[in-house]
C-alpha atoms as a PDB file:
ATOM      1  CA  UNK A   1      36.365  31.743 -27.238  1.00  0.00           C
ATOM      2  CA  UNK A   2      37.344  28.256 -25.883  1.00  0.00           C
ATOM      3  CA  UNK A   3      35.506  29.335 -22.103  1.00  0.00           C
ATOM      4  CA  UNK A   4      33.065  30.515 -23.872  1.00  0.00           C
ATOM      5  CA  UNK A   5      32.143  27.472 -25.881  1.00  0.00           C
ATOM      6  CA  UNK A   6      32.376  25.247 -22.898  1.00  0.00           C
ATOM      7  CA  UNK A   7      30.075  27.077 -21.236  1.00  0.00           C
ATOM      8  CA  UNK A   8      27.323  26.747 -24.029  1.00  0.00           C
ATOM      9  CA  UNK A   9      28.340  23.161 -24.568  1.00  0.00           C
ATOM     10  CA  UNK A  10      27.690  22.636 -20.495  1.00  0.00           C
ATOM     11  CA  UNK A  11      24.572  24.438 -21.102  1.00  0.00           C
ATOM     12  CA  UNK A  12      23.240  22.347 -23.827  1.00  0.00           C
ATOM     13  CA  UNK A  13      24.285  19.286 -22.316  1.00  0.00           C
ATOM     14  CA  UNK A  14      22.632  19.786 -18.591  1.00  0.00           C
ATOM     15  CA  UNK A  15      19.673  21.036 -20.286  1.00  0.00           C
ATOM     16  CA  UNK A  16      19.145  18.012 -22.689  1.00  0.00           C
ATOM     17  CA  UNK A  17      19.386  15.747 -20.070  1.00  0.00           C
ATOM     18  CA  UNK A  18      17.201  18.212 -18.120  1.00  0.00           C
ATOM     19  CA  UNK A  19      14.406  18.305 -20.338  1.00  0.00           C
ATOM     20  CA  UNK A  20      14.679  14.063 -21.068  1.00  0.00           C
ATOM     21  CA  UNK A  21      14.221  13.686 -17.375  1.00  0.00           C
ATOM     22  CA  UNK A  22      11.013  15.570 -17.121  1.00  0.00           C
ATOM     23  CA  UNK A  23      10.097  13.830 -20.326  1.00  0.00           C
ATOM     24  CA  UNK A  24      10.687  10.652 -19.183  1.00  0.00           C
ATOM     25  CA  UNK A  25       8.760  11.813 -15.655  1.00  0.00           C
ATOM     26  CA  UNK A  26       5.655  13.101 -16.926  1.00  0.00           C
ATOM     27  CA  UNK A  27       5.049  10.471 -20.103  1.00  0.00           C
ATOM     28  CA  UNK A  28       3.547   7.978 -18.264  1.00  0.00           C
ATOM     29  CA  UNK A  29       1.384  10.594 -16.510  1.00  0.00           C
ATOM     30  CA  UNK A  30       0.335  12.127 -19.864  1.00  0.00           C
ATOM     31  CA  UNK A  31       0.056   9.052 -21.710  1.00  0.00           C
ATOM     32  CA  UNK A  32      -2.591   7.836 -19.166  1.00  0.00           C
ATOM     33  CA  UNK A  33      -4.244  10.796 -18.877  1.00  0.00           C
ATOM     34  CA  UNK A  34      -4.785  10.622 -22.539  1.00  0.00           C
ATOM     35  CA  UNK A  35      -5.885   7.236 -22.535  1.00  0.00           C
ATOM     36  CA  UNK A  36      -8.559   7.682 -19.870  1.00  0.00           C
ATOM     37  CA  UNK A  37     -10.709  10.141 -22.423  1.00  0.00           C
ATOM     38  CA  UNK A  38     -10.900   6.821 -24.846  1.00  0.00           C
ATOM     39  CA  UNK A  39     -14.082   5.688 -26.365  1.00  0.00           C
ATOM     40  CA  UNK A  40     -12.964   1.839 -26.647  1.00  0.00           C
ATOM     41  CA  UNK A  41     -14.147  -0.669 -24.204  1.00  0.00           C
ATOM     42  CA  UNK A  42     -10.275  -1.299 -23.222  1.00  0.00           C
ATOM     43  CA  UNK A  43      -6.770   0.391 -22.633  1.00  0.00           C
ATOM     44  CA  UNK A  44      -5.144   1.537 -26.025  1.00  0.00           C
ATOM     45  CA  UNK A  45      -2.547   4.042 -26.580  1.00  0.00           C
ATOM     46  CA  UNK A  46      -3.275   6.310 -29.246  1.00  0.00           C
ATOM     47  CA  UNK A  47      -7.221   6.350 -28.459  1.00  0.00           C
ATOM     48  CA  UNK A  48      -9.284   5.697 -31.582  1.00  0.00           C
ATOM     49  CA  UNK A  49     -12.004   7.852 -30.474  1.00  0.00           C
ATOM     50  CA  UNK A  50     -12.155  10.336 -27.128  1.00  0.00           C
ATOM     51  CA  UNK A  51     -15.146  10.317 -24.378  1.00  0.00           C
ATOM     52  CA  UNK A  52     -16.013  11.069 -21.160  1.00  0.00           C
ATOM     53  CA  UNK A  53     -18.088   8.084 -20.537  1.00  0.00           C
ATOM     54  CA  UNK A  54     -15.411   6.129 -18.131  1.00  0.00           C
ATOM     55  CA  UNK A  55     -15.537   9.225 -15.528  1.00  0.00           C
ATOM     56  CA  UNK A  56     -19.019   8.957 -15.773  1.00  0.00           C
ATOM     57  CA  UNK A  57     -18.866   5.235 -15.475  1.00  0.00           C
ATOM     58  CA  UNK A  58     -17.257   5.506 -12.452  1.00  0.00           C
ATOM     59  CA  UNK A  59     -20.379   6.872 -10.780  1.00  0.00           C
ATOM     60  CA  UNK A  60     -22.046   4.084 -11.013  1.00  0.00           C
ATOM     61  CA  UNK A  61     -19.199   1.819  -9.943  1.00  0.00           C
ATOM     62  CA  UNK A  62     -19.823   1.282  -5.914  1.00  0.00           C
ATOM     63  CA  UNK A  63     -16.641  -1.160  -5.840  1.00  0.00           C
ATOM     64  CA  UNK A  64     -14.659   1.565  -6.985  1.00  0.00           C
ATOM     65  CA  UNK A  65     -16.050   4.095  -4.983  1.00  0.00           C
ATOM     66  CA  UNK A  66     -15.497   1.790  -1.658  1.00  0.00           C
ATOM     67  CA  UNK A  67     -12.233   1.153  -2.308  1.00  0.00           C
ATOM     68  CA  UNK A  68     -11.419   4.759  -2.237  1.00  0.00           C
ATOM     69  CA  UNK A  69     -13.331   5.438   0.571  1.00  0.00           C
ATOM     70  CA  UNK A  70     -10.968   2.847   2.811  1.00  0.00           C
ATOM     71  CA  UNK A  71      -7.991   4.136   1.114  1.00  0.00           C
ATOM     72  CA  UNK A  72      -8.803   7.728   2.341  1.00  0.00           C
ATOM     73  CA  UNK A  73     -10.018   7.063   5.424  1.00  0.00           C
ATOM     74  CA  UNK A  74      -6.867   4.827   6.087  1.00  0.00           C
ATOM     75  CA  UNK A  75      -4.956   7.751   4.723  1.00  0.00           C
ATOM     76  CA  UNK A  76      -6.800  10.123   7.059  1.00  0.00           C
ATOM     77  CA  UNK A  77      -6.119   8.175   9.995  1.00  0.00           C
ATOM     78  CA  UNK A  78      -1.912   7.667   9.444  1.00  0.00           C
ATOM     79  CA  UNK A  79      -2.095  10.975   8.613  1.00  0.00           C
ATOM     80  CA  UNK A  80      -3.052  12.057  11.910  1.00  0.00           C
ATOM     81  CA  UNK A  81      -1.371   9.608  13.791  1.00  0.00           C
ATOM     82  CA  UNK A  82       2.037   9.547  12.039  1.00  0.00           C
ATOM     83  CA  UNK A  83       1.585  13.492  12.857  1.00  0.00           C
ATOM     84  CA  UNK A  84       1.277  13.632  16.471  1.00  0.00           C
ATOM     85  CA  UNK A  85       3.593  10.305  17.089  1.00  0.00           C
ATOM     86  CA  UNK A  86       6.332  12.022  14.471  1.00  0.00           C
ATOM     87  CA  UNK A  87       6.055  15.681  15.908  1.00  0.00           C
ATOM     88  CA  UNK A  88       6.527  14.153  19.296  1.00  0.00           C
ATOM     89  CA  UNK A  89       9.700  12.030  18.570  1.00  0.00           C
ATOM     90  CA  UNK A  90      11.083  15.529  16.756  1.00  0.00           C
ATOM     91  CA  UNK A  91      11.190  17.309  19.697  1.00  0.00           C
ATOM     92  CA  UNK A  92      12.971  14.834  21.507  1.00  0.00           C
ATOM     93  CA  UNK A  93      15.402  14.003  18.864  1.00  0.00           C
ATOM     94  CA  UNK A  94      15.961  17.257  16.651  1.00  0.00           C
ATOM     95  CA  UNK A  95      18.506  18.299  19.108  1.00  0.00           C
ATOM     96  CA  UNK A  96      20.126  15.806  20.911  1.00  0.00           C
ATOM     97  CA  UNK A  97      23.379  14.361  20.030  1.00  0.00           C
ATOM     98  CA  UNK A  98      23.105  11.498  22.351  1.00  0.00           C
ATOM     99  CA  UNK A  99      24.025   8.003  20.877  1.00  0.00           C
ATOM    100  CA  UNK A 100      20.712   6.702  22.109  1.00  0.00           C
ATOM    101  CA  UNK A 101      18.789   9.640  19.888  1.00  0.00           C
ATOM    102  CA  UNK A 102      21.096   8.320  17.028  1.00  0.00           C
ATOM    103  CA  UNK A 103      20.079   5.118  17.109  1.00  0.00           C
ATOM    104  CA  UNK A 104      16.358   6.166  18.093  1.00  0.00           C
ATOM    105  CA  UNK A 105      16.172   8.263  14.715  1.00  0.00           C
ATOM    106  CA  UNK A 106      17.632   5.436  12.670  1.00  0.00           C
ATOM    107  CA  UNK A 107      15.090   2.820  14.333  1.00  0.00           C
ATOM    108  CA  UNK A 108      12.238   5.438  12.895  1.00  0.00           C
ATOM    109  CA  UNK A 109      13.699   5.747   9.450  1.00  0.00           C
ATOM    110  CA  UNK A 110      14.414   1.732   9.125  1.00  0.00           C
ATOM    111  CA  UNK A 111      10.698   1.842   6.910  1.00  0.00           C
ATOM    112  CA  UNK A 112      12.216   4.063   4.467  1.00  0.00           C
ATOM    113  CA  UNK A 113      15.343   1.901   4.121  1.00  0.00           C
ATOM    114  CA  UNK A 114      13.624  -1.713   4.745  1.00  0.00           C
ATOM    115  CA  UNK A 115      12.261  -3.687   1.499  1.00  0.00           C
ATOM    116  CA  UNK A 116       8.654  -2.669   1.492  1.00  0.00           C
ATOM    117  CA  UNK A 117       7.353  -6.137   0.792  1.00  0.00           C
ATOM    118  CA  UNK A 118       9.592  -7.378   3.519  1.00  0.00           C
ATOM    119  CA  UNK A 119       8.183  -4.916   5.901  1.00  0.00           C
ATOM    120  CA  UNK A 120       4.192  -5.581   5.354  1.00  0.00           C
ATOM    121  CA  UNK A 121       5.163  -9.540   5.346  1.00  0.00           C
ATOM    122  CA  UNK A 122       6.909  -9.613   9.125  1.00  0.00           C
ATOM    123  CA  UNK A 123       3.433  -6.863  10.294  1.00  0.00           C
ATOM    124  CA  UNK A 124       1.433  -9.539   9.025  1.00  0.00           C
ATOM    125  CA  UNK A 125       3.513 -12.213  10.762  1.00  0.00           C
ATOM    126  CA  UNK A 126       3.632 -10.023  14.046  1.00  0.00           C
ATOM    127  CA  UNK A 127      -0.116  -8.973  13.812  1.00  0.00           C
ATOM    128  CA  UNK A 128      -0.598 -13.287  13.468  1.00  0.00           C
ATOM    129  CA  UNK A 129       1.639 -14.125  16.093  1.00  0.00           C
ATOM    130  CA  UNK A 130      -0.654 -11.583  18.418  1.00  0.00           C
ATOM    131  CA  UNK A 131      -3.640 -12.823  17.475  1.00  0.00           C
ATOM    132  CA  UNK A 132      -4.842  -9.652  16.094  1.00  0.00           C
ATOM    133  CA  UNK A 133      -7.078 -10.251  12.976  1.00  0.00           C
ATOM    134  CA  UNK A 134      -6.701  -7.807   9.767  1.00  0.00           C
ATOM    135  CA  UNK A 135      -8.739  -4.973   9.491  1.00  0.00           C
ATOM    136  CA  UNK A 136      -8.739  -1.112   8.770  1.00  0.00           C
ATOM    137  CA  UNK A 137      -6.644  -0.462  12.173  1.00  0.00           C
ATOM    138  CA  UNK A 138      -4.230  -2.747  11.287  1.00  0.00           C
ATOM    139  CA  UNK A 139      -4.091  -1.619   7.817  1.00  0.00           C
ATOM    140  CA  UNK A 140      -3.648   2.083   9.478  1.00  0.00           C
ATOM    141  CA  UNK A 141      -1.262   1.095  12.079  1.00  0.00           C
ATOM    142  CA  UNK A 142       0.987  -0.372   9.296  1.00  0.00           C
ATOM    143  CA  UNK A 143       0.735   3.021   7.662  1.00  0.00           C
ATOM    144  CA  UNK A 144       1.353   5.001  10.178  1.00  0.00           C
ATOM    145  CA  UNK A 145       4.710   3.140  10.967  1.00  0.00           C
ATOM    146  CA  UNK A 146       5.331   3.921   7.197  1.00  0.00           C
ATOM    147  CA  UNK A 147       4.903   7.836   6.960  1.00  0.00           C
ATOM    148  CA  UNK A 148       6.294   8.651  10.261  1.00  0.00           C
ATOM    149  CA  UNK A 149       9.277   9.341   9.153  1.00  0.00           C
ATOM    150  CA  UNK A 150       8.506  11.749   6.620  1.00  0.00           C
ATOM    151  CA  UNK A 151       6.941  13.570   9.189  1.00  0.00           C
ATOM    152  CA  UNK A 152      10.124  13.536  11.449  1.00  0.00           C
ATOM    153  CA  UNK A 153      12.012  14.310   8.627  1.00  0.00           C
ATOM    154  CA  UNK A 154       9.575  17.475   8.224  1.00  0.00           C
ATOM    155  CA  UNK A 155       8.836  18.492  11.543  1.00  0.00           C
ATOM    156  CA  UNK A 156      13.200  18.151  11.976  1.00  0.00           C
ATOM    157  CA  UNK A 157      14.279  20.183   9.755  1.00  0.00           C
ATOM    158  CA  UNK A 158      11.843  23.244  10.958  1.00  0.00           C
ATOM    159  CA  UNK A 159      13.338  22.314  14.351  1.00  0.00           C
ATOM    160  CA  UNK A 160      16.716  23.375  13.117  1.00  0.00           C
ATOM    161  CA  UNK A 161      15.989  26.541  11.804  1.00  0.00           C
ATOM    162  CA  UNK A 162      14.186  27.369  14.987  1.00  0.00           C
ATOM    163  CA  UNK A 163      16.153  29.822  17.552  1.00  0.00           C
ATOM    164  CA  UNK A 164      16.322  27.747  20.721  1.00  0.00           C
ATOM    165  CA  UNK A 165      16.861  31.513  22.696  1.00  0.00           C
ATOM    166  CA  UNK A 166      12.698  31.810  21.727  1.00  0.00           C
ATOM    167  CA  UNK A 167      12.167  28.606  23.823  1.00  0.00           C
ATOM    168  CA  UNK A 168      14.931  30.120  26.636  1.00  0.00           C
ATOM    169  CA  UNK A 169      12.709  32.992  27.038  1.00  0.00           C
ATOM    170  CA  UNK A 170       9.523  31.354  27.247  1.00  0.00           C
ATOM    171  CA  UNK A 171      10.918  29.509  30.016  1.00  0.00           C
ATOM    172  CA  UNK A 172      12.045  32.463  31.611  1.00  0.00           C
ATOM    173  CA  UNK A 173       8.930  33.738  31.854  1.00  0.00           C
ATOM    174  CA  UNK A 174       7.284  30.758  34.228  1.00  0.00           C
ATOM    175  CA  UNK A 175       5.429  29.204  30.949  1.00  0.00           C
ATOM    176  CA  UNK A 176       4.976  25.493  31.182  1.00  0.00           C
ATOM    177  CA  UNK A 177       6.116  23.147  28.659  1.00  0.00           C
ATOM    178  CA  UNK A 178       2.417  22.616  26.967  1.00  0.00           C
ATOM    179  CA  UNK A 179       2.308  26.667  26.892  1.00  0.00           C
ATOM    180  CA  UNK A 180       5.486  27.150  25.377  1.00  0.00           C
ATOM    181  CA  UNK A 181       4.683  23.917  22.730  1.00  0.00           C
ATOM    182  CA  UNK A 182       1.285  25.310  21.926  1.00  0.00           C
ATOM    183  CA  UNK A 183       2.676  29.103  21.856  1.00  0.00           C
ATOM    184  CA  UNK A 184       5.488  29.273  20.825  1.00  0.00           C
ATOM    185  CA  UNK A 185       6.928  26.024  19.180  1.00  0.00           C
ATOM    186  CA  UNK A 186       3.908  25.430  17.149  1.00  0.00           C
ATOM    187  CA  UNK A 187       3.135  28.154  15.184  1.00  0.00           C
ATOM    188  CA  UNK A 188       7.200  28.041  14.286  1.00  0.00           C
ATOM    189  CA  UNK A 189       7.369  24.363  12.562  1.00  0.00           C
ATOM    190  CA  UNK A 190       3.606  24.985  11.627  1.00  0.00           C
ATOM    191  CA  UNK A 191       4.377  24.654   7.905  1.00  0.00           C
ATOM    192  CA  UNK A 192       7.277  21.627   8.988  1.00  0.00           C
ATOM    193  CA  UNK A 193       4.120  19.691  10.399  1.00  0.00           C
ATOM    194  CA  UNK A 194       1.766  20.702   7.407  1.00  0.00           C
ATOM    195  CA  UNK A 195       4.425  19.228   4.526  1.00  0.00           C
ATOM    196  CA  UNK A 196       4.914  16.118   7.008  1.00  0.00           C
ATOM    197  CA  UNK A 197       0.986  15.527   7.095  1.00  0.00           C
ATOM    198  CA  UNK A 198       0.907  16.295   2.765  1.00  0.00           C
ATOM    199  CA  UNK A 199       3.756  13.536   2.389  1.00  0.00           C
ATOM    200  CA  UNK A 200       1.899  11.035   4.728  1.00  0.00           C
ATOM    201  CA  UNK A 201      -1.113  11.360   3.219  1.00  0.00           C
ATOM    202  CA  UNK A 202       0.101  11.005   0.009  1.00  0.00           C
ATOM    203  CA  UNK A 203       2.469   8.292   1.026  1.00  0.00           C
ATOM    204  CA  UNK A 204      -0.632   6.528   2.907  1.00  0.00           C
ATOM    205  CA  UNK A 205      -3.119   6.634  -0.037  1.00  0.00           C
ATOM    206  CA  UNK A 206      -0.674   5.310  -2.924  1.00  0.00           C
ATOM    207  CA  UNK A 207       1.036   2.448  -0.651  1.00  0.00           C
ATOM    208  CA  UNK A 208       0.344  -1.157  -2.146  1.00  0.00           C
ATOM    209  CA  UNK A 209       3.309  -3.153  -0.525  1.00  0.00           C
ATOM    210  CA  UNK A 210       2.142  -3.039   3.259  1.00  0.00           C
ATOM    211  CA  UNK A 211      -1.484  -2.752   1.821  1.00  0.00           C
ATOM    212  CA  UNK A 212      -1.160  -5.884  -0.079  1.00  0.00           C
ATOM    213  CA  UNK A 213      -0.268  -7.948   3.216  1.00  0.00           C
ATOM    214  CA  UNK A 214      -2.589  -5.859   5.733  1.00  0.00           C
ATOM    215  CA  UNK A 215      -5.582  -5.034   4.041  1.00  0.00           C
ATOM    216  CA  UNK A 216      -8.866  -7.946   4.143  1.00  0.00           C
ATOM    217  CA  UNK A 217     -11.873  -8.874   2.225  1.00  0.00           C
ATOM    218  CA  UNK A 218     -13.416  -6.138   3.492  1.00  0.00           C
ATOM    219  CA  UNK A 219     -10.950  -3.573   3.310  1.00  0.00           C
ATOM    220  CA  UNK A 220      -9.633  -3.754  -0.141  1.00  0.00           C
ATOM    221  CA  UNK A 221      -7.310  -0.254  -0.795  1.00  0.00           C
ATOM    222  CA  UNK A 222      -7.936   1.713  -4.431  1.00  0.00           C
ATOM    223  CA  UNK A 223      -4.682   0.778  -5.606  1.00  0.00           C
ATOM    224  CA  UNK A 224      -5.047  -3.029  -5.447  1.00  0.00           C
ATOM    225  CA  UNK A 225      -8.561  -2.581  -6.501  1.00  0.00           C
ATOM    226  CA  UNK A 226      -7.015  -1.001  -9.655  1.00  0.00           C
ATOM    227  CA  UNK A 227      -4.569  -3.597 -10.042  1.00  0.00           C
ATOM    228  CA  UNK A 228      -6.966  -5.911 -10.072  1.00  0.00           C
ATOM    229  CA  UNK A 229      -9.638  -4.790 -12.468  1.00  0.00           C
ATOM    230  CA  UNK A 230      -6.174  -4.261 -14.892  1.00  0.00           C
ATOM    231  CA  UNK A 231      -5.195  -7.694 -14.491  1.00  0.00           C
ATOM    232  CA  UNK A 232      -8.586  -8.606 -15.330  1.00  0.00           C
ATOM    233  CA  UNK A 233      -9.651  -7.283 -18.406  1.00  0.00           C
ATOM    234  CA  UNK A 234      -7.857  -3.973 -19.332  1.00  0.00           C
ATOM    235  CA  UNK A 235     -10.577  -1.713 -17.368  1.00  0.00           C
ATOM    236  CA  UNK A 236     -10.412   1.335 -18.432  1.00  0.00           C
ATOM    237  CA  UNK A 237     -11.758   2.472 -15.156  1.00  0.00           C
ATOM    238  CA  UNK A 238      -8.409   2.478 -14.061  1.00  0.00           C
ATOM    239  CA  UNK A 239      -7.471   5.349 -16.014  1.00  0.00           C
ATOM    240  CA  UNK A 240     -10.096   7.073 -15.461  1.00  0.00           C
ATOM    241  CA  UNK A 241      -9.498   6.793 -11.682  1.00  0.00           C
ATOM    242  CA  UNK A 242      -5.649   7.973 -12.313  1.00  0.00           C
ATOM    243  CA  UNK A 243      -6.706  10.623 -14.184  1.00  0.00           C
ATOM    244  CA  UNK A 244      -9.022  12.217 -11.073  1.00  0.00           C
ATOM    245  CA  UNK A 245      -6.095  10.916  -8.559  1.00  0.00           C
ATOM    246  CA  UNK A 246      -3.454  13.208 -10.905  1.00  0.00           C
ATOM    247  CA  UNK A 247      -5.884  16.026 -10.878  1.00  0.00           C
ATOM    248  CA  UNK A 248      -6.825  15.617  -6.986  1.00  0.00           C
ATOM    249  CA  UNK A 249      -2.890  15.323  -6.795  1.00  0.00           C
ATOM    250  CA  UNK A 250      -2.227  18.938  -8.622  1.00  0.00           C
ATOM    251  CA  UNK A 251      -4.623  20.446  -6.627  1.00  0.00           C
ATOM    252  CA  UNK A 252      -3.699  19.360  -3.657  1.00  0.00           C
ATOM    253  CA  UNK A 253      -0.220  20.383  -3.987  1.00  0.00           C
ATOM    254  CA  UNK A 254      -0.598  24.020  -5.220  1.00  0.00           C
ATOM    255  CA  UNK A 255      -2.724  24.245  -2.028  1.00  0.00           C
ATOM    256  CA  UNK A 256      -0.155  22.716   0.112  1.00  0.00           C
ATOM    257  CA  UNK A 257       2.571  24.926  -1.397  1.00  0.00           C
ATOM    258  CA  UNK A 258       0.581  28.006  -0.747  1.00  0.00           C
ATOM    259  CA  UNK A 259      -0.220  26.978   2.728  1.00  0.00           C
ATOM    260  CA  UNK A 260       2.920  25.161   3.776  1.00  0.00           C
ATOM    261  CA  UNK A 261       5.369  25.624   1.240  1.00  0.00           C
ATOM    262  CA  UNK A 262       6.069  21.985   1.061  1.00  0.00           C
ATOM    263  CA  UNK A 263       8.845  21.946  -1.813  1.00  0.00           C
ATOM    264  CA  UNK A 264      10.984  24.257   0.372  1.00  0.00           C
ATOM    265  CA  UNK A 265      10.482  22.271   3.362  1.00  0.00           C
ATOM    266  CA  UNK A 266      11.371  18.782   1.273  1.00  0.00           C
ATOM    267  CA  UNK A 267      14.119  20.586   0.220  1.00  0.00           C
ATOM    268  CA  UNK A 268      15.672  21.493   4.117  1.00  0.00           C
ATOM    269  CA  UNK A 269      15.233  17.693   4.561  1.00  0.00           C
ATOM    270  CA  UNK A 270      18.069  17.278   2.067  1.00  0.00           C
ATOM    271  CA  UNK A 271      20.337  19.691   3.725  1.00  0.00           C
END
């Protein structure tokens, strides 16, 4: 009886605090999803009256709507970038137990351990000091340096599972390098690469830190933009943005997890 009442007692316990994490998780989301269906001219939690008219608003809000064009196409372009440059250091790295691949990998993961402010303040510095002036390819380079190492972390971990005796035969056989990359190595860390891109992309469009250093006058990201109109006056805009950026989100993800599997690929990165 006593084993038997720990056990429920363990039960109860480790799902309490199970369920209060995914409530305190997914409040925020709901609670501005809710909010974003208000009538009122400002942000108020409980709404007094429900509409649609701030997703329609946002139609007719060009600021808005150029904001998230830069912060997708500066998405788009990390993305990409941050995906060749990240595969590329995988395959060199995955493997090798040299001290110099060591301190290589550590080198590419120092922008997930670096202050993020502190990181888009010395670009900005080092961008000055070269005489480079701000614009969407320096915004993009500093994101690109920022999400490759989720894609190394990705592309890594489908490395590991891979039989190296596939790449032994393929050599075997008089293939080339490309061939065997292209052929064989490819297709085997194809869903590796795909939850690498997701994360980047993800990672690229919701940045503020490096954004807030790197992006111009003319380049303003959504997520300052939102700040901004917030800081303002309230906008309700802003929730109505976060509430197509949550949906956008879902979507996205269910796709990706179809397609790449990306929760059981984040979850070999932990291993």
């Amino acid at each position: 009886m006593s084993r038997r009442f720990d056990e429920i007692s363990y039960r109860i316990t480790v799902g309490s605090i199970a369920l209060l994490t995914v409530l305190l998780l997914a409040a925020p989301t709901v609670i501005v999803m809710i909010t974003s269906f208000t009538g009122a001219a400002s942000l108020k939690f409980p709404p007094d009256s429900y509409s649609t008219r701030w997703y329609v608003e946002l139609l007719n809000s060009p600021q808005i709507i150029d904001a998230a064009y830069t912060s997708l196409k500066t998405a788009v372009i990390a993305t990409l970038a941050s995906v060749v440059l990240g595969t590329l250091a995988s395959l060199a790295l995955a493997r090798s137990a040299s001290p110099v691949a060591r301190l290589l990998d550590a080198l590419f993961m120092s922008p997930m351990v670096l202050p993020a402010l502190a990181f888009g303040l010395s670009l900005l510095m080092l961008f000055s000091l070269a005489g480079m002036r701000l614009s969407i390819w320096t915004l993009a380079v500093g994101h690109t340096i920022i999400c490759i190492p989720f894609v190394i972390r990705m592309v890594s971990a489908s490395l590991q599972e891979m039989n190296p005796a596939l790449l032994e035969s393929s050599a075997s056989l008089g293939t080339g390098h490309v061939f065997t990359f292209l052929n064989v190595t490819l297709p085997l860390i194809a869903r590796g690469v795909g939850a690498g891109a997701f994360v980047a992309f993800m990672s690229s469009f919701d940045n503020v830190p490096v954004s807030l250093f790197l992006a111009d006058a003319r380049n303003e990201v959504l997520p300052i933009h939102m700040w901004q109109i917030i800081e303002a006056n309230l906008d309700v805009r802003a929730a109505a943005v976060s509430g197509v950026l949550v949906f956008l989100t879902l979507v996205l993800m269910v796709t990706m997890e179809r397609v790449a599997g990306v929760s059981k690929q984040v979850s070999k990165t932990g291993k």
